[in-house]
Every structure is written in structure tokens, then in C-alpha cells.
N, C-alpha and C. Protein backbone atom coordinates (compact mmCIF):
# COMPACT_ATOMS: atom_id res chain seq x y z
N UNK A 1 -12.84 -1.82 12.21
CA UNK A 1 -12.64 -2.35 10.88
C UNK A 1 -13.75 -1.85 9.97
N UNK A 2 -13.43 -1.67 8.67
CA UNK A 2 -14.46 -1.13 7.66
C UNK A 2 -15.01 -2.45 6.90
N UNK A 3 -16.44 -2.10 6.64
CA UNK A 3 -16.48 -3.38 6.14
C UNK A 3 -16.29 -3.80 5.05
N UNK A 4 -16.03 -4.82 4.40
CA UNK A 4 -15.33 -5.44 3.27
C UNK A 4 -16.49 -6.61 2.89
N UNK A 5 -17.42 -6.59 1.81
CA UNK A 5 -17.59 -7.43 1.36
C UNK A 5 -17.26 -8.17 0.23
N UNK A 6 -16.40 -7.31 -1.10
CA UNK A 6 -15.67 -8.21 -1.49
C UNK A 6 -14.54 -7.73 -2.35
N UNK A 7 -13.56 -8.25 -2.63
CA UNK A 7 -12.08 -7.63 -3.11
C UNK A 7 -12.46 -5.85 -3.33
N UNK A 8 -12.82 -5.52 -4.07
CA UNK A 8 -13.05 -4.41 -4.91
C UNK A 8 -13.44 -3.19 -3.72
N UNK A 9 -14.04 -3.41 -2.79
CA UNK A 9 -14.02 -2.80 -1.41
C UNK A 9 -13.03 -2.47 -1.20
N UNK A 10 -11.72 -3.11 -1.16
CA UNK A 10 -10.46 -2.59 -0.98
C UNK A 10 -9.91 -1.78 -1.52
N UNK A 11 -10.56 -1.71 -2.62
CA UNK A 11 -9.11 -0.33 -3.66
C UNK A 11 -9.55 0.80 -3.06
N UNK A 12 -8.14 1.52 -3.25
CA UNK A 12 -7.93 2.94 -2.43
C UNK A 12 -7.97 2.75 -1.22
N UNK A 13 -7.97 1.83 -0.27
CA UNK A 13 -8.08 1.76 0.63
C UNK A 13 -6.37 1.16 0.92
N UNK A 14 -5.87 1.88 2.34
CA UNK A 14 -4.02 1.88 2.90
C UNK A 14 -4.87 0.51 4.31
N UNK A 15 -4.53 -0.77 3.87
CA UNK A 15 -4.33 -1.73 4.57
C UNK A 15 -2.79 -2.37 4.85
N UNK A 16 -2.98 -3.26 6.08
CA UNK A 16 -2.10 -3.89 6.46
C UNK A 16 -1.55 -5.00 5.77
N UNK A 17 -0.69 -5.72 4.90
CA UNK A 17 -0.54 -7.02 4.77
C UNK A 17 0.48 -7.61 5.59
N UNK A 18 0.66 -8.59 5.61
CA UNK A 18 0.97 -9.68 6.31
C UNK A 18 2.42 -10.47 5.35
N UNK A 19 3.53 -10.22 5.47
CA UNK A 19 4.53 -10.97 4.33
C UNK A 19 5.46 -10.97 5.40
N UNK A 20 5.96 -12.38 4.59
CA UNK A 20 6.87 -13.36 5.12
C UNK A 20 8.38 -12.90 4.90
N UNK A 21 9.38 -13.14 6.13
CA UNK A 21 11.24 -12.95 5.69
C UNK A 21 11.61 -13.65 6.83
N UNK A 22 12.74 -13.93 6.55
CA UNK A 22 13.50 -14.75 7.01
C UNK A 22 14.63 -14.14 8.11
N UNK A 23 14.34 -14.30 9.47
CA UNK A 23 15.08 -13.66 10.63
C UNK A 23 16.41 -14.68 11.10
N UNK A 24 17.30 -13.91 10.66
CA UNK A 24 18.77 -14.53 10.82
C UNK A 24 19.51 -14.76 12.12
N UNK A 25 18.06 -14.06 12.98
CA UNK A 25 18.90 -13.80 14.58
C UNK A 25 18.30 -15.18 14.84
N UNK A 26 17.07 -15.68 14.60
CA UNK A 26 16.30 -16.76 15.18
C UNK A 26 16.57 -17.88 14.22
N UNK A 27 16.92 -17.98 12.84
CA UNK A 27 16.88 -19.05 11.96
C UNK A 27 15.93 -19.19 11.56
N UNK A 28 14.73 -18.45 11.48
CA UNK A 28 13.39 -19.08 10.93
C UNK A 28 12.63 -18.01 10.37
N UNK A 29 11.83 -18.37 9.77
CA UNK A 29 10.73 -18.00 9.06
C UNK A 29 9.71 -16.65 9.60
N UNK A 30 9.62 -15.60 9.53
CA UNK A 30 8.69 -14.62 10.77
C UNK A 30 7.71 -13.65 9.43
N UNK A 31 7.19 -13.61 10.13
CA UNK A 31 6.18 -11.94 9.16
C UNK A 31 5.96 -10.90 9.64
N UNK A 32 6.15 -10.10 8.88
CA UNK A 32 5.85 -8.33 9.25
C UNK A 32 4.77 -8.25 8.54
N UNK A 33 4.57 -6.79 9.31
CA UNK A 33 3.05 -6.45 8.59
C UNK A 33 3.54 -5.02 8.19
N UNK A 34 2.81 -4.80 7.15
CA UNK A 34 3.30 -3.90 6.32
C UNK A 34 1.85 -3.16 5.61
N UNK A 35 2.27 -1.69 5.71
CA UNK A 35 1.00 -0.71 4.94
C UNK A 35 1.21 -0.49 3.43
N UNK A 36 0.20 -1.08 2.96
CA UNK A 36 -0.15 -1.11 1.40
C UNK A 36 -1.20 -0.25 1.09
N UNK A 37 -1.48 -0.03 -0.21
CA UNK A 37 -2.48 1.09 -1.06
C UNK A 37 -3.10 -0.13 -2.19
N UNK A 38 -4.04 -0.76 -1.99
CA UNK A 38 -4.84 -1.94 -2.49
C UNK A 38 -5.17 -0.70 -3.87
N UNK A 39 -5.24 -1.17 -5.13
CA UNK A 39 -5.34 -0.67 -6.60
C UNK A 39 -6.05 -1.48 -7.26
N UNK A 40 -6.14 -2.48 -7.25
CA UNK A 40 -7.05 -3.79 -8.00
C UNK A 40 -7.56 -4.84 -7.33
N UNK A 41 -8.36 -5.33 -8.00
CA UNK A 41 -8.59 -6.89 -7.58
C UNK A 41 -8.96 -7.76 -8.79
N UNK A 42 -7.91 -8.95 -8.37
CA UNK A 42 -8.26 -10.34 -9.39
C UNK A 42 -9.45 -10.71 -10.21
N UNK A 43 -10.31 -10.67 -9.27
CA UNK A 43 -11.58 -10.93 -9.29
C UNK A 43 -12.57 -10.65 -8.18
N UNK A 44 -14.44 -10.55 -8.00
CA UNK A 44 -14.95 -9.75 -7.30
C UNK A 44 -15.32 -10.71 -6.01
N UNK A 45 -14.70 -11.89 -6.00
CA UNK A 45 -14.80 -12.88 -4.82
C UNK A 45 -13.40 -13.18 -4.55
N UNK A 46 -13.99 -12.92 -2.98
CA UNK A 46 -12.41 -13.18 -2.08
C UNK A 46 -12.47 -15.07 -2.31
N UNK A 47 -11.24 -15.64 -2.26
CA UNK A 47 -10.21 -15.49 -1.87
C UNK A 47 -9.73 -14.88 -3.66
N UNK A 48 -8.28 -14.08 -3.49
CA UNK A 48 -8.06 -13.45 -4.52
C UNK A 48 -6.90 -13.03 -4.34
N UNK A 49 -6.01 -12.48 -5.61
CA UNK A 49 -4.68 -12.17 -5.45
C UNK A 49 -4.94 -10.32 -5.27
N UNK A 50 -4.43 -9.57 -4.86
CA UNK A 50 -4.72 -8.09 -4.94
C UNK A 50 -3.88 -7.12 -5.02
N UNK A 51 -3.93 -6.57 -6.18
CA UNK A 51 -2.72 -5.30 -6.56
C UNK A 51 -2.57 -4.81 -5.97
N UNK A 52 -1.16 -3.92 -5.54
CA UNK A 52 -0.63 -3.32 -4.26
C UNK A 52 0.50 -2.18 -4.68
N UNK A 53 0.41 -1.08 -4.06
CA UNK A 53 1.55 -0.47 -4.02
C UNK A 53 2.06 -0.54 -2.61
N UNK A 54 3.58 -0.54 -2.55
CA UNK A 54 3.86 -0.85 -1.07
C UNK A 54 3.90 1.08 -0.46
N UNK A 55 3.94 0.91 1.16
CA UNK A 55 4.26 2.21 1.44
C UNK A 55 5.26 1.88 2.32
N UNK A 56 6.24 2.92 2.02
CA UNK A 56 7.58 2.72 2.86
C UNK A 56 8.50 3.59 3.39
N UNK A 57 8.64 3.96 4.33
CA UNK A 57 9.62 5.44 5.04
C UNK A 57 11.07 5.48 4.08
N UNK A 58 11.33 4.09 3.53
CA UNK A 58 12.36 4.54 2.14
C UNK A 58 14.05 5.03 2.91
N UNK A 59 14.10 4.19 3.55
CA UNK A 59 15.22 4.17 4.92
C UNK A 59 16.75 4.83 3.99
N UNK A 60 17.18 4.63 2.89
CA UNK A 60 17.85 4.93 2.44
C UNK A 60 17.41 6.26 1.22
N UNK A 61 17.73 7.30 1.47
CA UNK A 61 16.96 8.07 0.95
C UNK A 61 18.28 8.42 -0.64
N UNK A 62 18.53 7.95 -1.08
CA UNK A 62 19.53 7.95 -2.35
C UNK A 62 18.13 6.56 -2.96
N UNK A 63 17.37 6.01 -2.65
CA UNK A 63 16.66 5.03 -2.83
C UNK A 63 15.57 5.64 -3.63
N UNK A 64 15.16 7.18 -3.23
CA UNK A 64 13.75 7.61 -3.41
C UNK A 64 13.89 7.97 -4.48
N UNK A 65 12.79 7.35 -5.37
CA UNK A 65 12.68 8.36 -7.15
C UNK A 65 11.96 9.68 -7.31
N UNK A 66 12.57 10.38 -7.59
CA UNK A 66 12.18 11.84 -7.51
C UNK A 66 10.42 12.20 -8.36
N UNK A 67 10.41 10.77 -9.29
CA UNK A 67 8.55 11.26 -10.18
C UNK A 67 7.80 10.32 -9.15
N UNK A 68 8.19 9.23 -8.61
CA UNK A 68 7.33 7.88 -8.81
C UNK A 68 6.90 8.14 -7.24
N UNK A 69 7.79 7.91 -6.25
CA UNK A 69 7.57 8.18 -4.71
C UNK A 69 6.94 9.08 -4.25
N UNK A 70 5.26 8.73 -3.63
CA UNK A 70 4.30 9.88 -3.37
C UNK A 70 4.28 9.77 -1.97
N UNK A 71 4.93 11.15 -1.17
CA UNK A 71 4.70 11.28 0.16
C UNK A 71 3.39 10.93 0.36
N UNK A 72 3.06 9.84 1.46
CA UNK A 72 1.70 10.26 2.47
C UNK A 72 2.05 10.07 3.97
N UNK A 73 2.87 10.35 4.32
CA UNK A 73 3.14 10.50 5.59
C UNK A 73 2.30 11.27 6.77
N UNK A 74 2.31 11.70 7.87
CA UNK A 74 1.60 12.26 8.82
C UNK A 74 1.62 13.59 8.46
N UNK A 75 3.13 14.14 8.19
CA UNK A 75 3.41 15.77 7.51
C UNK A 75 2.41 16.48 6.38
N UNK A 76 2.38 15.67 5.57
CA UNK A 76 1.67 15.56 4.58
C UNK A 76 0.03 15.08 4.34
N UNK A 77 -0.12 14.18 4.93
CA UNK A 77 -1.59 14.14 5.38
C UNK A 77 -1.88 13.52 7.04
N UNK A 78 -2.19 14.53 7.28
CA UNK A 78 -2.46 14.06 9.01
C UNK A 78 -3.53 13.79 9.16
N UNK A 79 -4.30 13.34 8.75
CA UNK A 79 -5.58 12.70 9.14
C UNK A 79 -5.91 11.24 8.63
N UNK A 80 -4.49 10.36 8.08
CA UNK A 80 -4.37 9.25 7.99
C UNK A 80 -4.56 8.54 9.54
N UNK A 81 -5.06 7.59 9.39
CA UNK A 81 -5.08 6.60 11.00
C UNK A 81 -4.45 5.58 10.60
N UNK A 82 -4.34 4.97 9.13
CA UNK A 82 -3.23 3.81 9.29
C UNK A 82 -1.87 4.02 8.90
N UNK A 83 -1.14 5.29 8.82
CA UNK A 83 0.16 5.60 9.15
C UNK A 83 0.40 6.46 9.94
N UNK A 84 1.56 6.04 10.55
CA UNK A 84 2.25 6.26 12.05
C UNK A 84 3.34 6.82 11.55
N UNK A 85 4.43 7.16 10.49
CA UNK A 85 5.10 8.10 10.31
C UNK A 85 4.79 8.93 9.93
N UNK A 86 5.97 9.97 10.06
CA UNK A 86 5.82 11.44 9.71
C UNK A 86 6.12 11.78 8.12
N UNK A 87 6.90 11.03 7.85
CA UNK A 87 7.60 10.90 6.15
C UNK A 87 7.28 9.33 5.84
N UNK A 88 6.40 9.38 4.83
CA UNK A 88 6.64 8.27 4.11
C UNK A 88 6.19 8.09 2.53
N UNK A 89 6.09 7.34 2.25
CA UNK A 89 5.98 7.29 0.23
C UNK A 89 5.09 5.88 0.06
N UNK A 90 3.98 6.10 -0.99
CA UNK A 90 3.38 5.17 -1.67
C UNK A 90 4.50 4.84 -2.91
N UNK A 91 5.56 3.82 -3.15
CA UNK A 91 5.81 3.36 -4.43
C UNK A 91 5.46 3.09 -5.27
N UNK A 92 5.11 3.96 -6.20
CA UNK A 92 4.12 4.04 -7.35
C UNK A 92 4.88 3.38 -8.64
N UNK A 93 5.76 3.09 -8.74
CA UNK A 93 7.01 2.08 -9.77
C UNK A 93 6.96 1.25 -9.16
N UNK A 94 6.30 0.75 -7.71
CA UNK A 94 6.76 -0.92 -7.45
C UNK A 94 5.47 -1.60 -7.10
N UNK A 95 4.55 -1.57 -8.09
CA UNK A 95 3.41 -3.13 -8.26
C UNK A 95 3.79 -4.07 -7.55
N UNK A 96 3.13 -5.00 -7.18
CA UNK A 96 2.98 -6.08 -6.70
C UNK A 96 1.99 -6.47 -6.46
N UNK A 97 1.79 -7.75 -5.83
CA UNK A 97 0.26 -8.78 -5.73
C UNK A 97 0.50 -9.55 -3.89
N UNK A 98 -0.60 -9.29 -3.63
CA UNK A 98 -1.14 -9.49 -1.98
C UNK A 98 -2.01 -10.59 -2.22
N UNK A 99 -1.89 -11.84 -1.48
CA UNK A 99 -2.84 -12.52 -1.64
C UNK A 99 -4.25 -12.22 -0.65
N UNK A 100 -5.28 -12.05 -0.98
CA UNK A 100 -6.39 -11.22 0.16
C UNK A 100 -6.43 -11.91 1.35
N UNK A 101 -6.34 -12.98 1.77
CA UNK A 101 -6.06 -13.88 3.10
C UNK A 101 -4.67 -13.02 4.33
N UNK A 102 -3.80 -12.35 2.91
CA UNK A 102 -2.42 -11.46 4.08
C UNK A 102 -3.21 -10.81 4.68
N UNK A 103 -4.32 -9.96 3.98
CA UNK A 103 -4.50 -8.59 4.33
C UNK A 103 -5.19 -8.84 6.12
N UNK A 104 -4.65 -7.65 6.53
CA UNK A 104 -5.16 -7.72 8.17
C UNK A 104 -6.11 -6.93 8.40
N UNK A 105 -7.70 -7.66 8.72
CA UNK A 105 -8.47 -7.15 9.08
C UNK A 105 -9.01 -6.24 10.11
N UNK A 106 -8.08 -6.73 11.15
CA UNK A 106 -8.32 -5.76 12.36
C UNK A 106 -7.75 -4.76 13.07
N UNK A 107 -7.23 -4.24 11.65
CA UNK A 107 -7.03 -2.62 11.69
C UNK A 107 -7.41 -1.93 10.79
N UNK A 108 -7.52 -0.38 11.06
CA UNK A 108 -8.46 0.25 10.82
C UNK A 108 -8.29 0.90 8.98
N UNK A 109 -8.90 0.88 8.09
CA UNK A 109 -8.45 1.08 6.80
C UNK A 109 -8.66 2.66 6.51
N UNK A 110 -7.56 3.38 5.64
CA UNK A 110 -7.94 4.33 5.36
C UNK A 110 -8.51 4.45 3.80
N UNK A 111 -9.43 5.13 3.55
CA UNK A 111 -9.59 5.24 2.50
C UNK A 111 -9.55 6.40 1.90
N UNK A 112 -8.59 6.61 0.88
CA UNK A 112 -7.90 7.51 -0.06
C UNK A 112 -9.05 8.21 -0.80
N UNK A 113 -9.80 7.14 -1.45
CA UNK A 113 -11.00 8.52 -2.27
C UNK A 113 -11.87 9.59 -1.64
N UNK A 114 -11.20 9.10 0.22
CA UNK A 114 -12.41 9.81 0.67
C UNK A 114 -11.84 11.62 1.73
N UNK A 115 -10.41 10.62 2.19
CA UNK A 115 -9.84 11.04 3.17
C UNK A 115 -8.48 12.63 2.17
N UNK A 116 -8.03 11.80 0.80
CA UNK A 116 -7.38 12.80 0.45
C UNK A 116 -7.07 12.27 -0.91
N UNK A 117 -8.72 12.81 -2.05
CA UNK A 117 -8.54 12.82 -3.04
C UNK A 117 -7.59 13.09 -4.37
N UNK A 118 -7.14 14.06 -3.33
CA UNK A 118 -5.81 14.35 -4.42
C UNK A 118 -5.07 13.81 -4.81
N UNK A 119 -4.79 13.59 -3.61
CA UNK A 119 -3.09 12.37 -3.72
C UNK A 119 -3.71 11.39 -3.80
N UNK A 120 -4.84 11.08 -4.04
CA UNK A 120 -4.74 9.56 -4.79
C UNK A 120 -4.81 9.88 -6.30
N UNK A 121 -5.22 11.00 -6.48
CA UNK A 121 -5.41 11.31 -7.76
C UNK A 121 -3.74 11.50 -8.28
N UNK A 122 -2.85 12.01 -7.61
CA UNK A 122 -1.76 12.30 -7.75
C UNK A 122 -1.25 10.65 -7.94
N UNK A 123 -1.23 10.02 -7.04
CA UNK A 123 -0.64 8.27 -7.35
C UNK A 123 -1.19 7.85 -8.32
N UNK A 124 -2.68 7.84 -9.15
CA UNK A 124 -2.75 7.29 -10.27
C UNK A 124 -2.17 7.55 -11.37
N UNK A 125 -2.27 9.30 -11.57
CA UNK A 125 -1.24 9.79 -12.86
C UNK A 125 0.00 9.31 -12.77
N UNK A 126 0.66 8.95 -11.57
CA UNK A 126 2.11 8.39 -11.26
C UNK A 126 2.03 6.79 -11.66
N UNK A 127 1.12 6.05 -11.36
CA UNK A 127 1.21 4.69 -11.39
C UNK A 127 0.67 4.66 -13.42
N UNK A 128 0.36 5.53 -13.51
CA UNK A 128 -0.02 5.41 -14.99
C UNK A 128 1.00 5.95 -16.20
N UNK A 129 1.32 7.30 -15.29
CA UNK A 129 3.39 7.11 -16.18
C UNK A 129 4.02 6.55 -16.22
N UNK A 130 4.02 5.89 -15.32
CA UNK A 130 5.27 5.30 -14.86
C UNK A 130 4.82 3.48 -15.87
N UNK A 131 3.20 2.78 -15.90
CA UNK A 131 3.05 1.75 -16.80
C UNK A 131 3.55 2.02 -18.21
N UNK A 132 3.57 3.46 -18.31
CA UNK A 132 3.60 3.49 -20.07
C UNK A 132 5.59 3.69 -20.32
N UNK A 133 6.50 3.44 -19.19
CA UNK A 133 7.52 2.85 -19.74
C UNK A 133 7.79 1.30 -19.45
N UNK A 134 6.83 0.71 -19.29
CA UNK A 134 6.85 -0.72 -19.12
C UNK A 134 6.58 -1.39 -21.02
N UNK A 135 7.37 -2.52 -21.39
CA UNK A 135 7.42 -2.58 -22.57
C UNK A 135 8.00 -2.29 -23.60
């Protein structure tokens, strides 16, 4: 684990969260864990809500937006350690908020400013076109 002392440690960094759905085979309540690209934080003390882009293999590929969806898959950058596919996409059109308590500590974080500047540089110009048709 990398260490984290407080929200802001996280950005750029591809962590695990922890979110809740509802399994129809069992009737109840279960969580997956899921690889995110941490972008903000609430504020500079945990506990905190934390901006997120999700990352997702994008199972239906009529799904993928041709500006917004930034491969980081294994193909594409192989020297990620917290993704395990070969194809996958940071959703750079789909924001969302992680509460910092999901996030899973005991796996290993990658960090984007360090590991493959580009493409994070590439997801911000994307997450920043893509705000200015919001409104």
C-alpha cells in the first residue's frame, strides 16, 4: 500500500472502491470493488467525499464514446499493477463521488503522474472538454 496521509494523496492515483448492488441470485445487498482514477478531494481531511472517474472494460462496445473513453488497459500501458485487463477505459464524461471510507486500502495504487504522464495528461484535456458542455 502507498501511503496516504490525506485525501489529496489520492489524486491521480487508479484505486479500488468498494460500491454497493443488489444480487438477484441471492436477494440481497453485495459489493464489488471497482478501479477508479481519484481527481479531487472534498476537503484535505479524511473522512471525505472523493471525485472519481470510473474505469471500465465497457462490455458493450456500441457504449464507448469515441472523444471521452481513455484506454488504460495492459495493451496500452503495461506497467499498470492495478489493472488486470488488456482493454480498458478511464470514463472521462462520467464524474462521480467515492466516499473515502469505500476506497480499499490494501491494494496496491497506481499513480498516473508518475507511471504515465501522458495519459493522464490526455484524461484531463478530456475531463475538461468534455465540463465545458456541461451547462
Amino acid at each position: 500500500m502507498d501511503l496516504v496521509n490525506t485525501p489529496r494523496d489520492l489524486i491521480n492515483k487508479i484505486v479500488y472502491a468498494s460500491f454497493p448492488y443488489f444480487d438477484l441470485k441471492t436477494n440481497k445487498k453485495g459489493y464489488k470493488l471497482r478501479p477508479v482514477l481519484i481527481i479531487g478531494a472534498e476537503k484535505d481531511c479524511f473522512e471525505c467525499d472523493l471525485t472519481m472517474l470510473p474505469i471500465s472494460t465497457v462490455s458493450n462496445k456500441v457504449n464507448l464514446h469515441p472523444i471521452y473513453d481513455v484506454n488504460i488497459g495492459l495493451l496500452e500501458c503495461p506497467s499498470l499493477h492495478s489493472i488486470y485487463k488488456e482493454i480498458c477505459y478511464v470514463r472521462t464524461h462520467k464524474q462521480s463521488t467515492v466516499y473515502s471510507k469505500d476506497i480499499v486500502t490494501s491494494k496496491k495504487f497506481d499513480d498516473l503522474s508518475i507511471t504515465y504522464q501522458e495519459k493522464l495528461e490526455e484524461i484531463k484535456f478530456k475531463v475538461s472538454e468534455f465540463n465545458k458542455t456541461l451547462f
